[in-house]
C-alpha atoms as a PDB file:
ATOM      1  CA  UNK A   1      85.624  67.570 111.436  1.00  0.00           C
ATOM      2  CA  UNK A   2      82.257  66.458 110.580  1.00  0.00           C
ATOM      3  CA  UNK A   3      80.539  70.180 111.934  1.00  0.00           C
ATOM      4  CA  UNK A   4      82.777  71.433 109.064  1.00  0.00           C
ATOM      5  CA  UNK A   5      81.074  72.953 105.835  1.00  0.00           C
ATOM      6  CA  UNK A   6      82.149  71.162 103.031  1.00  0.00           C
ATOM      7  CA  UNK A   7      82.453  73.627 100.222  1.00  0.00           C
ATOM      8  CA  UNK A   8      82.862  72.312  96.365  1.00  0.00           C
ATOM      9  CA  UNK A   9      84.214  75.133  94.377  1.00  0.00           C
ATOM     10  CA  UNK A  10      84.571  75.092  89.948  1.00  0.00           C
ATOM     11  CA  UNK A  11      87.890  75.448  88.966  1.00  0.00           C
ATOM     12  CA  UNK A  12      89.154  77.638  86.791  1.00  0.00           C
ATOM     13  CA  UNK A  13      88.455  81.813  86.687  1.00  0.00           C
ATOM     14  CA  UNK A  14      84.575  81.485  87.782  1.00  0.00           C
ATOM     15  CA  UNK A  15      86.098  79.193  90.946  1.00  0.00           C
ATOM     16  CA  UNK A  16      88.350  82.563  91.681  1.00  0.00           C
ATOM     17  CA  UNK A  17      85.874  85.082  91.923  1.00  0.00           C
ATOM     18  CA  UNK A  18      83.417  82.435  93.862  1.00  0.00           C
ATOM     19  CA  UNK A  19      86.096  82.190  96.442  1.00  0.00           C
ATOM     20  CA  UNK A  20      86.855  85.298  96.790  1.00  0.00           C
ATOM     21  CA  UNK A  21      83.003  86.206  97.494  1.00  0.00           C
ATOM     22  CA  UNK A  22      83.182  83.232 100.567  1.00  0.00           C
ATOM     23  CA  UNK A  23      86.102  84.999 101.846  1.00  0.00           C
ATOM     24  CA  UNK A  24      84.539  88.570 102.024  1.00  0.00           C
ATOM     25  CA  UNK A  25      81.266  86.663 103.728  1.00  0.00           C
ATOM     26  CA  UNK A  26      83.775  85.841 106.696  1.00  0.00           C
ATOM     27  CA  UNK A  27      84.972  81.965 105.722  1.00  0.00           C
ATOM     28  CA  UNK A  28      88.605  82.525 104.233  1.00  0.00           C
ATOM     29  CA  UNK A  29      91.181  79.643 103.685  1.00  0.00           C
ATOM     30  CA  UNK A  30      94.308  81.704 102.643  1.00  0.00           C
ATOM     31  CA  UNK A  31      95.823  77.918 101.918  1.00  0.00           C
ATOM     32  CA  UNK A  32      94.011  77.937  98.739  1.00  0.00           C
ATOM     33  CA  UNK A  33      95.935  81.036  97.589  1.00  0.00           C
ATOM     34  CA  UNK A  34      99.264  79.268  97.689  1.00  0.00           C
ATOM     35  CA  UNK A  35     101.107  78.255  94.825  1.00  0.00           C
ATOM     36  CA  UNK A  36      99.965  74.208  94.872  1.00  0.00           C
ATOM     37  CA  UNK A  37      98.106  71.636  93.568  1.00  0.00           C
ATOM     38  CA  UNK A  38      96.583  70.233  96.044  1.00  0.00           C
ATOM     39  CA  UNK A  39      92.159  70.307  96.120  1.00  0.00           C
ATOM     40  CA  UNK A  40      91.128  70.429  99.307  1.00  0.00           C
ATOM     41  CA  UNK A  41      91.504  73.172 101.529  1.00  0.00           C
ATOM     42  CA  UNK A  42      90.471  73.907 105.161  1.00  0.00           C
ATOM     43  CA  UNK A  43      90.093  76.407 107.836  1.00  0.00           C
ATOM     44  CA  UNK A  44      88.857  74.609 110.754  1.00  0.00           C
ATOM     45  CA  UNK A  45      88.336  78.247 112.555  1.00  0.00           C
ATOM     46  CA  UNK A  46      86.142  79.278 110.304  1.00  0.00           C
ATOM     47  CA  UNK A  47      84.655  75.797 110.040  1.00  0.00           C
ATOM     48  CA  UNK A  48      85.466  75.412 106.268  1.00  0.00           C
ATOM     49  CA  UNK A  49      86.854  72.675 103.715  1.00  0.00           C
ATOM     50  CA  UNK A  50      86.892  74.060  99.957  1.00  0.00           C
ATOM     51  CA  UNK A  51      87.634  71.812  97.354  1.00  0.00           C
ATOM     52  CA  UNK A  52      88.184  72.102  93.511  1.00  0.00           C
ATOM     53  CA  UNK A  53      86.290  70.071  90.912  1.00  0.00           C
ATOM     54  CA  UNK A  54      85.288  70.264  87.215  1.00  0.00           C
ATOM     55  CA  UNK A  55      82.706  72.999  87.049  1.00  0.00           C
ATOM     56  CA  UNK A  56      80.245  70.833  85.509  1.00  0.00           C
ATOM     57  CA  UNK A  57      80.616  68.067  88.789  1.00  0.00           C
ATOM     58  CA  UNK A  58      79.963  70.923  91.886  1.00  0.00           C
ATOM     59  CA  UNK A  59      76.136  69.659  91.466  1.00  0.00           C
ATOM     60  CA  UNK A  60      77.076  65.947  91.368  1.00  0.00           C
ATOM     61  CA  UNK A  61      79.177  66.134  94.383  1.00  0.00           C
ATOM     62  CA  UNK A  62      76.509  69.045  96.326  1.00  0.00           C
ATOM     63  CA  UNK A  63      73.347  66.076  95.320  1.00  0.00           C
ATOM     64  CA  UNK A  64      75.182  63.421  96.426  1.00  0.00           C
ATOM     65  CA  UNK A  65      76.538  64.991  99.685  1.00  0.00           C
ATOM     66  CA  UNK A  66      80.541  65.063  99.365  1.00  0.00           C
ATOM     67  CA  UNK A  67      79.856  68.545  99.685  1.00  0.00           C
ATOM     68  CA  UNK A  68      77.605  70.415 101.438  1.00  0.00           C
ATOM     69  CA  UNK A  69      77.065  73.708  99.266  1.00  0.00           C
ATOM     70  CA  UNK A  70      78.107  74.625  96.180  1.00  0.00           C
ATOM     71  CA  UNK A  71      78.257  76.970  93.094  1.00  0.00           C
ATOM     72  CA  UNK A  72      77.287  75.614  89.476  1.00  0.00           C
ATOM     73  CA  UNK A  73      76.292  77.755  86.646  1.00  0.00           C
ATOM     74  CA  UNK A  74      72.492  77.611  85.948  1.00  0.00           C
ATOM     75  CA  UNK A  75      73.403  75.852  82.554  1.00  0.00           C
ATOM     76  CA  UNK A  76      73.985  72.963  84.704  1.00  0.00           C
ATOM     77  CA  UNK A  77      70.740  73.132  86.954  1.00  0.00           C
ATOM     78  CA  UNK A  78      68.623  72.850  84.052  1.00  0.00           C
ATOM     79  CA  UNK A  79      70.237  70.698  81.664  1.00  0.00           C
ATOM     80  CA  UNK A  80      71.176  67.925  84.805  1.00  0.00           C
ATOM     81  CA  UNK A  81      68.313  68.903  87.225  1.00  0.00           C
ATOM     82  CA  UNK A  82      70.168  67.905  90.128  1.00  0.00           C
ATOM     83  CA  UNK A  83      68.134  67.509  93.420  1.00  0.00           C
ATOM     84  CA  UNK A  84      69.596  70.380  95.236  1.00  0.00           C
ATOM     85  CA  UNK A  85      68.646  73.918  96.703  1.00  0.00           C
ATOM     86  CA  UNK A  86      69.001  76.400  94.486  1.00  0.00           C
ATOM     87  CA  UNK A  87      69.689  79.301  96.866  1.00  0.00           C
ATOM     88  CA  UNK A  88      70.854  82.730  95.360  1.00  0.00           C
ATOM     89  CA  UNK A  89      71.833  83.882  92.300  1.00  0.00           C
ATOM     90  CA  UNK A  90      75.871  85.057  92.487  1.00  0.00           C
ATOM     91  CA  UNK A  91      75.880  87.620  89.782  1.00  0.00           C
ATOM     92  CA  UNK A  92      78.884  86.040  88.522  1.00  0.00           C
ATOM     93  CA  UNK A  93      80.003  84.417  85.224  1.00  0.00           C
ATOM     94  CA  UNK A  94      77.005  85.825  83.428  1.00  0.00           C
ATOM     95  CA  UNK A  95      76.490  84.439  79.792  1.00  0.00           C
ATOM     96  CA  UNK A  96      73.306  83.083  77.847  1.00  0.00           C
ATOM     97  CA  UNK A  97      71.852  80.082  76.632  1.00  0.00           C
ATOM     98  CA  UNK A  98      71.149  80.673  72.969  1.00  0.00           C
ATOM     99  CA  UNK A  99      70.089  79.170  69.681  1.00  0.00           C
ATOM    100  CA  UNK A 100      72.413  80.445  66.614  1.00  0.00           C
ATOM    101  CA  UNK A 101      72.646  79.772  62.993  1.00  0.00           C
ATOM    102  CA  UNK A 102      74.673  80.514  59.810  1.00  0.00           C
ATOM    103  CA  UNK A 103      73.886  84.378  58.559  1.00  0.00           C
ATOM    104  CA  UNK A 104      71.850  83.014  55.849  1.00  0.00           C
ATOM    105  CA  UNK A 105      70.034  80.271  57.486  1.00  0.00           C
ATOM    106  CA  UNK A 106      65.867  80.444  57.102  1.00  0.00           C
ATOM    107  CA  UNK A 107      64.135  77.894  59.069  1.00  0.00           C
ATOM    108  CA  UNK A 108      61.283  75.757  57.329  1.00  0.00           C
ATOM    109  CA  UNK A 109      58.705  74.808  59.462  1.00  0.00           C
ATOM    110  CA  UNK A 110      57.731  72.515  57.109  1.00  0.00           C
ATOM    111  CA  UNK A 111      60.854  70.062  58.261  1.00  0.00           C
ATOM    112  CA  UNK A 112      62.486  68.937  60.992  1.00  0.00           C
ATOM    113  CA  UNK A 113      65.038  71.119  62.322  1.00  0.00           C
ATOM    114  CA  UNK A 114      68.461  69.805  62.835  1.00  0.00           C
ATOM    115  CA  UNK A 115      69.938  71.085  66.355  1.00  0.00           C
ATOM    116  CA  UNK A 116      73.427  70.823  67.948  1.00  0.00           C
ATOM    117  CA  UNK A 117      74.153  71.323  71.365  1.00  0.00           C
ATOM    118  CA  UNK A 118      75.741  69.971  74.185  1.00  0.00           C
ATOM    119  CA  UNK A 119      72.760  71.077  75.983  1.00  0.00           C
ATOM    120  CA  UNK A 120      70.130  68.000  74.724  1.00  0.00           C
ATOM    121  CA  UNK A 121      67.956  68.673  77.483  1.00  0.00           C
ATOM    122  CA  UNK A 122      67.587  72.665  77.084  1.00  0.00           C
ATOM    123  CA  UNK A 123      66.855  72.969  73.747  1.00  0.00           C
ATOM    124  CA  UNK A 124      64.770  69.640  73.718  1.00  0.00           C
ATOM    125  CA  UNK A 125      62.384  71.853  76.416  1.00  0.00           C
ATOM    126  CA  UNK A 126      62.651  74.945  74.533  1.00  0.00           C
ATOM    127  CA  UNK A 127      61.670  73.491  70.800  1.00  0.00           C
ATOM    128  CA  UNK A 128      58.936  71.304  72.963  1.00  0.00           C
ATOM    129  CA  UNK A 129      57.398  74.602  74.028  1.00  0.00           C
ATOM    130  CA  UNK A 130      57.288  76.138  70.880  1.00  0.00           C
ATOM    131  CA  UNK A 131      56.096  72.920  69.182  1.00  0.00           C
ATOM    132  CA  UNK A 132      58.681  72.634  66.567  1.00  0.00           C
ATOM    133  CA  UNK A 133      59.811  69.635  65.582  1.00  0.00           C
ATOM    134  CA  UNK A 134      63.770  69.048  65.984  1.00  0.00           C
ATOM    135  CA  UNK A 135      66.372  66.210  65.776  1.00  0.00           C
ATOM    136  CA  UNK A 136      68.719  66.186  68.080  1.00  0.00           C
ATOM    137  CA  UNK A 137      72.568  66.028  67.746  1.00  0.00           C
ATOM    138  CA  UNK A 138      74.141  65.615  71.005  1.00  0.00           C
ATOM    139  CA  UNK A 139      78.187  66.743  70.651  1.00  0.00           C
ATOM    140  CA  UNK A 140      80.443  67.503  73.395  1.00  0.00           C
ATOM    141  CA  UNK A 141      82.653  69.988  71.937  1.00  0.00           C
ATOM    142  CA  UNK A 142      83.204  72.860  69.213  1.00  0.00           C
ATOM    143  CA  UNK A 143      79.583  72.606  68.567  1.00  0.00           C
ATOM    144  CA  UNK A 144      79.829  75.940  66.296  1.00  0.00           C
ATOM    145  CA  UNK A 145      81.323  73.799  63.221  1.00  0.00           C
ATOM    146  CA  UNK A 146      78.236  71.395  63.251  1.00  0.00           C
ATOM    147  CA  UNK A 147      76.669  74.162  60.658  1.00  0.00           C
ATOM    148  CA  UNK A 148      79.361  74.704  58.560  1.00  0.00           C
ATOM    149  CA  UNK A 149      80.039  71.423  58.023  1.00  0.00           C
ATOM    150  CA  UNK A 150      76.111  70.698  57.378  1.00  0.00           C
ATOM    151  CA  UNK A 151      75.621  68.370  60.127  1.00  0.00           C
ATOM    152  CA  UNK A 152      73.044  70.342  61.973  1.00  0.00           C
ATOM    153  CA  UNK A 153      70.858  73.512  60.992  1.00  0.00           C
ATOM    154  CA  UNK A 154      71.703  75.539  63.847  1.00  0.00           C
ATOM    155  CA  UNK A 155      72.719  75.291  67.523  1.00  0.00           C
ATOM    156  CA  UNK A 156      72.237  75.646  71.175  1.00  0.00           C
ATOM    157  CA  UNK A 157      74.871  76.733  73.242  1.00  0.00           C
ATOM    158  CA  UNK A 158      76.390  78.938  76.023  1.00  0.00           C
ATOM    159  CA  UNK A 159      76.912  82.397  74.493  1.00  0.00           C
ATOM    160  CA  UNK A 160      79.414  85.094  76.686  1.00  0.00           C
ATOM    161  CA  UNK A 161      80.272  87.658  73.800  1.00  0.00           C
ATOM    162  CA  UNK A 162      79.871  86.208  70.660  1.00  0.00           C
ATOM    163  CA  UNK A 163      83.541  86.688  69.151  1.00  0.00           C
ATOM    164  CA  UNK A 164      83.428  82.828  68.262  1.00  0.00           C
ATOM    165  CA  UNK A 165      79.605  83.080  66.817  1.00  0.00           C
ATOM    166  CA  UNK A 166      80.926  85.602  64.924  1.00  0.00           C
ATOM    167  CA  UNK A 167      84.265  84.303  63.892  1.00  0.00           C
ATOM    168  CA  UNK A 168      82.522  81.574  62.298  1.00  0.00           C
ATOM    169  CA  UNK A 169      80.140  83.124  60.153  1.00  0.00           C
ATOM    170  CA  UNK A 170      76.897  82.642  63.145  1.00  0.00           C
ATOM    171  CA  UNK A 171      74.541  84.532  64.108  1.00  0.00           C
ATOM    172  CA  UNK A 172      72.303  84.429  67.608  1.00  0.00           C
ATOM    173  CA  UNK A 173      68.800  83.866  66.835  1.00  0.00           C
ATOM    174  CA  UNK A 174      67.258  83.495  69.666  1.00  0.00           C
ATOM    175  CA  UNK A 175      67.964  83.789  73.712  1.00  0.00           C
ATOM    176  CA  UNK A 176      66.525  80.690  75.264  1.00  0.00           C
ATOM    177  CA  UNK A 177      67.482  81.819  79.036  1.00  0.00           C
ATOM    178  CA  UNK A 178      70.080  83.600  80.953  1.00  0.00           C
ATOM    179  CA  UNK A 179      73.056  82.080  83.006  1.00  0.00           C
ATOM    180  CA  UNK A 180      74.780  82.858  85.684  1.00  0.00           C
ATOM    181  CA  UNK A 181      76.442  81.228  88.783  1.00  0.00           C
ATOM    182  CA  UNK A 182      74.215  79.947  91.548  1.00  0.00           C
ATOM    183  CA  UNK A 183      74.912  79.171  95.322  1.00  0.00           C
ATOM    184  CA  UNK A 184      73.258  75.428  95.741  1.00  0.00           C
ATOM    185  CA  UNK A 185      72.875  73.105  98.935  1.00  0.00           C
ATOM    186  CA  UNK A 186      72.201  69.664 100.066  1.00  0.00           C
ATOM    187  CA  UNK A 187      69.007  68.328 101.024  1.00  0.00           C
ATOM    188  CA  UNK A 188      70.011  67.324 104.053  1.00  0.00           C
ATOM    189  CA  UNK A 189      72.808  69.797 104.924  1.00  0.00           C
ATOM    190  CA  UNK A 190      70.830  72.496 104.472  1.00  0.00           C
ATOM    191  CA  UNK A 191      68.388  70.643 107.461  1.00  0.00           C
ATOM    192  CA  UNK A 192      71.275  69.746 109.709  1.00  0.00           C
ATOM    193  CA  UNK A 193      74.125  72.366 109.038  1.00  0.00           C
ATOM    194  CA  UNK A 194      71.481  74.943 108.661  1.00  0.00           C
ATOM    195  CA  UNK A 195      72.661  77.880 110.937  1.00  0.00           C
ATOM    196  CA  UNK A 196      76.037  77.573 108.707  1.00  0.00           C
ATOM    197  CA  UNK A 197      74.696  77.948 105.440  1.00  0.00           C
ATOM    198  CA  UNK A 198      72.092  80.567 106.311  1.00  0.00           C
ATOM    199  CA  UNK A 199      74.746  82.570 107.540  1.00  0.00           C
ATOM    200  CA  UNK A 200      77.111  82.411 104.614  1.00  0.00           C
ATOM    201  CA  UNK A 201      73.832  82.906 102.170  1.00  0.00           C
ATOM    202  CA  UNK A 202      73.030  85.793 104.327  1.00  0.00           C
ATOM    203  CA  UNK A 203      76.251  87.005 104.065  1.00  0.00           C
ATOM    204  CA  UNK A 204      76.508  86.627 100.557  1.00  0.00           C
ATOM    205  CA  UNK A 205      73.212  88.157  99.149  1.00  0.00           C
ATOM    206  CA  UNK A 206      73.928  91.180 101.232  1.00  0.00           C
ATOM    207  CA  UNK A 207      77.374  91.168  98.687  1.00  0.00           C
ATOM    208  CA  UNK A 208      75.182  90.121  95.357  1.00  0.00           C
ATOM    209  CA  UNK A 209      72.614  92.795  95.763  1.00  0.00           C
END
């Protein structure tokens, strides 16, 4: 049991298309196709245990060793900074990180700028860099209505195509950095289960190119 690969997968759509890149690599689980609700899956001929957690845990579970690999969006690598490998970029559930603001929004320089975001950490880094001076408003949901409702000047958040932005009267300003789902090890997994991980990593950047 214990020479088994302990894969954490994100639920949802992104979790789908994740699984079904493992699978072409050569370490299927058709278990986790049936109709149930049961997490934790394994193939112990391919050597493989899959189990589903809340996207924005694979890195917590991958750091801390419940799971051996992993795939977390790149949101979550920078914002967190888990220690983990990063180890190839999937291609998949491509979006951006962006700053956006009402149409009519001009930014003074002159005073601080008010930021929303569930991302405190990414647009803290971002503003540093530029040398503006922001305050912070950490919320942890429907972050577009902070503006409207003059709580914050303008935002930072994950950006796919825009139809809410838009919908609500916001525009995107600026791109602070593209996301995408990444494959991510353990420390020490990728040291002692090494010949396992190399191979499915082999096997899927030869799928991602």
């Amino acid at each position: 049991m214990s020479n088994m690969l302990n894969v954490a997968l994100p639920k949802g759509r992104l979790g789908e298309k994740v699984y079904s890149l493992f699978e072409q690599a050569g370490f299927p689980c058709p278990s986790i196709k049936e109709n149930n609700r049961k997490l934790i899956f394994e193939n112990p001929e391919a050597g493989v245990r899959y189990f589903w957690v809340k996207p924005s845990d694979v890195a917590i579970y991958v750091e801390r060793g419940a799971a051996d690999i992993g795939v977390a969006g790149k949101d979550i690598l920078l914002e967190y900074r888990p220690q983990v490998y990063e180890l190839l970029d999937l291609k998949l559930g491509k979006c951006r990180m962006a700053v956006a603001a009402p149409k009519d929004f001009r930014d003074d320089p002159a005073r601080t700028l008010r930021v929303a975001t569930k991302f405190s950490r990414i647009a803290s880094d971002y503003y540093a860099a530029l040398g503006r001076d922001i305050d912070i408003i950490h919320l942890n949901g429907s972050i577009e209505i902070a503006p409207i409702l003059g709580l914050s000047d303008v935002i930072v958040d994950i950006v796919e195509t825009g139809t809410t932005l838009k919908e609500n009267n916001l525009d995107v300003r600026e791109t602070i950095v593209p996301i995408s789902a990444r494959l991510i090890a353990n420390h020490a997994a990728f040291k002692f289960k090494n010949e396992s991980i190399e191979k499915i990593l082999q096997q899927m950047a030869a799928l991602t190119e």
